[in-house]
N, C-alpha and C. Protein backbone atom coordinates (compact mmCIF):
# COMPACT_ATOMS: atom_id res chain seq x y z
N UNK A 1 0.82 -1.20 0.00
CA UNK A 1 0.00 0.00 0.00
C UNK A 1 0.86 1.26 0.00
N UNK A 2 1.76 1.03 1.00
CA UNK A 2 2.47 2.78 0.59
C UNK A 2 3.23 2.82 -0.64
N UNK A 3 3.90 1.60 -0.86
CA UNK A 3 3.92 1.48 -2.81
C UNK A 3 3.39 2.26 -3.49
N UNK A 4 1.93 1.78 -3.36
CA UNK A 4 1.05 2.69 -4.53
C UNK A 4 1.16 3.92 -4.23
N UNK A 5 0.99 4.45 -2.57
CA UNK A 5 0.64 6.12 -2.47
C UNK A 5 1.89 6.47 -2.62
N UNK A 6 3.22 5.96 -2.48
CA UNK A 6 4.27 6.91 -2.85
C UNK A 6 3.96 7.08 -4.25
N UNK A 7 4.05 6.04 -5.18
CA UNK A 7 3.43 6.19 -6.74
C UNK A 7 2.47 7.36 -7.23
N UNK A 8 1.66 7.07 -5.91
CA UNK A 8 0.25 8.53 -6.68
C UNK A 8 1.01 9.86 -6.21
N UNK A 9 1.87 9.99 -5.30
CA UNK A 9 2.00 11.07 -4.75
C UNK A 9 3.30 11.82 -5.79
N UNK A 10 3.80 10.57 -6.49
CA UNK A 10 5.14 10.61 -7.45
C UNK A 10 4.78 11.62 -8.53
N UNK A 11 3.44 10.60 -9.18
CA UNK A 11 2.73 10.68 -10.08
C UNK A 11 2.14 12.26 -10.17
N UNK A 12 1.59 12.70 -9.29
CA UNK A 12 0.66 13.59 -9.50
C UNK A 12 1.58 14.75 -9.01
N UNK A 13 2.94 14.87 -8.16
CA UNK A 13 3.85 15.98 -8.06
C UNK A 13 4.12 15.98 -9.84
N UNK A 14 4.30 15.24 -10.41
CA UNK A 14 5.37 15.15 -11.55
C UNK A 14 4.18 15.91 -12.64
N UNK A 15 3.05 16.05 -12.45
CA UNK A 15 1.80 16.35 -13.36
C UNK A 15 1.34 17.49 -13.42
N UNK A 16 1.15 17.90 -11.83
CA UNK A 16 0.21 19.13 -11.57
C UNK A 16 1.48 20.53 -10.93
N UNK A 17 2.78 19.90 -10.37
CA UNK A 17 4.01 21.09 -10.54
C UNK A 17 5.04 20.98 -10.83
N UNK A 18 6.02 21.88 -11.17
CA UNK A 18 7.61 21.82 -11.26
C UNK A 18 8.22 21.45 -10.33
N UNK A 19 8.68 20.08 -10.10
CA UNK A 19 9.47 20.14 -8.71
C UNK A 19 10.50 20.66 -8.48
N UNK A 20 11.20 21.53 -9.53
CA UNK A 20 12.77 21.37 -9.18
C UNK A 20 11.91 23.33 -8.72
N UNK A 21 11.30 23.82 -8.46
CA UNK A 21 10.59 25.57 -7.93
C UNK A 21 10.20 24.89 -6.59
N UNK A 22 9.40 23.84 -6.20
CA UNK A 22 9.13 23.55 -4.93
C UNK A 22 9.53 22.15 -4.46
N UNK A 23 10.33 22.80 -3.22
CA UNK A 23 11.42 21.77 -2.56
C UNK A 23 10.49 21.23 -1.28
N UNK A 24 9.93 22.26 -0.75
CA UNK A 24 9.57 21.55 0.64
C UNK A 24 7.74 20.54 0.90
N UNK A 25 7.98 20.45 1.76
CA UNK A 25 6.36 19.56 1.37
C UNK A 25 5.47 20.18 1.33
N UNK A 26 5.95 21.50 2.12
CA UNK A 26 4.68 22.47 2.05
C UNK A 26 4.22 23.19 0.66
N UNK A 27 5.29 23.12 0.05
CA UNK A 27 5.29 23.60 -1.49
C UNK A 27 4.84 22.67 -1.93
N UNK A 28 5.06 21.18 -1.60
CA UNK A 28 3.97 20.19 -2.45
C UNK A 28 2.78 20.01 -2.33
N UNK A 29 2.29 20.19 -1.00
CA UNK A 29 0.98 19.88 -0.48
C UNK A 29 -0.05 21.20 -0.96
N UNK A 30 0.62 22.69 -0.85
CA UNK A 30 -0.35 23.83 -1.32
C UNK A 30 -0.20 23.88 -2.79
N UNK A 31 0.72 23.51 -3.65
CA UNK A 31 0.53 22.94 -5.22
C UNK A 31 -0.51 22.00 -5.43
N UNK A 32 -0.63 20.92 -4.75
CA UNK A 32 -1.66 19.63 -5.10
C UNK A 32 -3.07 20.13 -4.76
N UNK A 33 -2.70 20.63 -3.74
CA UNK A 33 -4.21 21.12 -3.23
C UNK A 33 -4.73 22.50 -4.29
N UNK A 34 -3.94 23.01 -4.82
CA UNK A 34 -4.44 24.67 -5.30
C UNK A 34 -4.44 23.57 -6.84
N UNK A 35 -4.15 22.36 -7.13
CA UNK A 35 -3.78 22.41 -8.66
C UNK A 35 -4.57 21.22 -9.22
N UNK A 36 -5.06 20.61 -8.08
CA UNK A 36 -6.25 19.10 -7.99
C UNK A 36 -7.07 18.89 -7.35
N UNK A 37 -7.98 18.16 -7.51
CA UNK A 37 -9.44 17.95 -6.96
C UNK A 37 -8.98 17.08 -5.47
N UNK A 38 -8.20 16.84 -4.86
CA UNK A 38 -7.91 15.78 -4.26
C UNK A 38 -8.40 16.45 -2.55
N UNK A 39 -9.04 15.30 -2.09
CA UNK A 39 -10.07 15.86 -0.86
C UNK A 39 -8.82 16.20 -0.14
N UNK A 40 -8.80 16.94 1.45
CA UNK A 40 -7.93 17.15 2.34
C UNK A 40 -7.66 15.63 3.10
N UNK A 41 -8.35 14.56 3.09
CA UNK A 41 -7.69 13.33 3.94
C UNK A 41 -6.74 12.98 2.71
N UNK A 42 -6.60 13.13 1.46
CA UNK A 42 -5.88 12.40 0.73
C UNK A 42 -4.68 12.85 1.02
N UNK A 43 -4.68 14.34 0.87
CA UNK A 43 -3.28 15.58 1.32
C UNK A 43 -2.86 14.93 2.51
N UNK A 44 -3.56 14.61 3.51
CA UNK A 44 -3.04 14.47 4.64
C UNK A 44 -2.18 12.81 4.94
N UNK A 45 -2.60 11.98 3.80
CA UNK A 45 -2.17 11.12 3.34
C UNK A 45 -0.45 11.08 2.71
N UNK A 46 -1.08 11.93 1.56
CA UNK A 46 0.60 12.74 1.17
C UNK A 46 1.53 13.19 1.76
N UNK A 47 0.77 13.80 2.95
CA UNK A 47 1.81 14.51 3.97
C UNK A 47 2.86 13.52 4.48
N UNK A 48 2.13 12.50 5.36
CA UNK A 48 2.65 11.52 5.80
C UNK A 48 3.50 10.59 5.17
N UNK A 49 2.95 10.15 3.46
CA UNK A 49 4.36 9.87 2.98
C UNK A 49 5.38 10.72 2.68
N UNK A 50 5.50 12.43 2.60
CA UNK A 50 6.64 12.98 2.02
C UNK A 50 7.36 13.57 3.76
N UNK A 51 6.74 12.85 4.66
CA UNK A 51 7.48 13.34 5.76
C UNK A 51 7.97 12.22 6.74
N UNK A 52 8.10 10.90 6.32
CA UNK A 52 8.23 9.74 6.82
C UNK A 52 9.97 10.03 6.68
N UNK A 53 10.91 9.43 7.26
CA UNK A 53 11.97 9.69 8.00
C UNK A 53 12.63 8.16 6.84
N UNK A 54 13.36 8.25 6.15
CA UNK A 54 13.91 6.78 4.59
C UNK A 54 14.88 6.49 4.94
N UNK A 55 15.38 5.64 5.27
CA UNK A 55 16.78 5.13 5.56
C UNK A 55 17.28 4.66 4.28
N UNK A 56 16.08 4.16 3.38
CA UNK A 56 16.73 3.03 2.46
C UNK A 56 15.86 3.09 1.47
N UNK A 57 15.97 2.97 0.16
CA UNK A 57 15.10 2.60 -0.82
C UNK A 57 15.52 1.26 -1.26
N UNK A 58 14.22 0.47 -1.52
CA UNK A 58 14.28 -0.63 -2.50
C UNK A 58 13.84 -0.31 -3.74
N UNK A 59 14.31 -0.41 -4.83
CA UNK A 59 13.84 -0.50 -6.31
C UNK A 59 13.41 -1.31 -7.17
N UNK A 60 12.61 -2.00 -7.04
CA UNK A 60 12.16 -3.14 -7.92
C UNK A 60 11.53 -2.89 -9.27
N UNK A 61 12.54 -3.03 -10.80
CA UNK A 61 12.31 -2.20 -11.51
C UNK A 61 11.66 -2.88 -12.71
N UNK A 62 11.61 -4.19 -12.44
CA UNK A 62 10.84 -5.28 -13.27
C UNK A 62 9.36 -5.68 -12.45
N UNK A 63 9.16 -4.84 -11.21
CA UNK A 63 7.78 -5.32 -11.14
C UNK A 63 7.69 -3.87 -10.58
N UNK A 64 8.21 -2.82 -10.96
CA UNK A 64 7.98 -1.85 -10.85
C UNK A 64 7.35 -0.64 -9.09
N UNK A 65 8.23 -1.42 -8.86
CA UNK A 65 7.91 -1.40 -7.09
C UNK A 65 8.77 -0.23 -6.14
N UNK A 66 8.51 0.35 -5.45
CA UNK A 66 9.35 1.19 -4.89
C UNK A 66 8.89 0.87 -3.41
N UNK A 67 9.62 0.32 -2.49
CA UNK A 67 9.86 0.35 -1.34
C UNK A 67 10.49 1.18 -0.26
N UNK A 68 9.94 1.85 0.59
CA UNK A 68 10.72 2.72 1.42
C UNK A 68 11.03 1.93 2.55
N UNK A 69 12.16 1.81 3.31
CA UNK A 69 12.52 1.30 4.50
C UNK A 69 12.58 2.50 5.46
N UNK A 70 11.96 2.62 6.46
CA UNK A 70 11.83 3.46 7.42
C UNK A 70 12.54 3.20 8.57
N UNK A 71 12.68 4.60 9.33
CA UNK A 71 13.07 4.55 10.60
C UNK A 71 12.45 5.18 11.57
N UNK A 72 11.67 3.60 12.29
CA UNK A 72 10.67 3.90 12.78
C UNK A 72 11.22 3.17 14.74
């Protein structure tokens, strides 16, 4: 599951703004919100993956998978 929402959250930074103008999450979260229909639990969804703490990525590039390893 956080697979996919890092994916949508990938997906829809890469669609609706420029990332390389907004760096912080707050620049991502008032872009998505001012630039998509997407309710406030979804944002708050987003939040939580672009503020989760990554030690590690896995890349799985034949089943197209992105894994975050956390430090939790």
């Amino acid at each position: 599951m956080l697979t996919d929402l890092l994916r949508d959250v990938i997906e829809k930074m890469n669609i609706f703004m420029n990332i390389t103008l907004s760096t912080t999450v707050d620049d991502v979260l008032v872009a998505l919100s001012k630039n998509t229909p997407l309710p406030e639990d979804a944002l708050s969804e987003y939040e939580k993956v672009l503020t989760e703490n990554v030690t590690h990525l896995n890349i799985g590039t034949r089943k197209k998978v992105i894994e975050l390893v956390l430090d939790r």
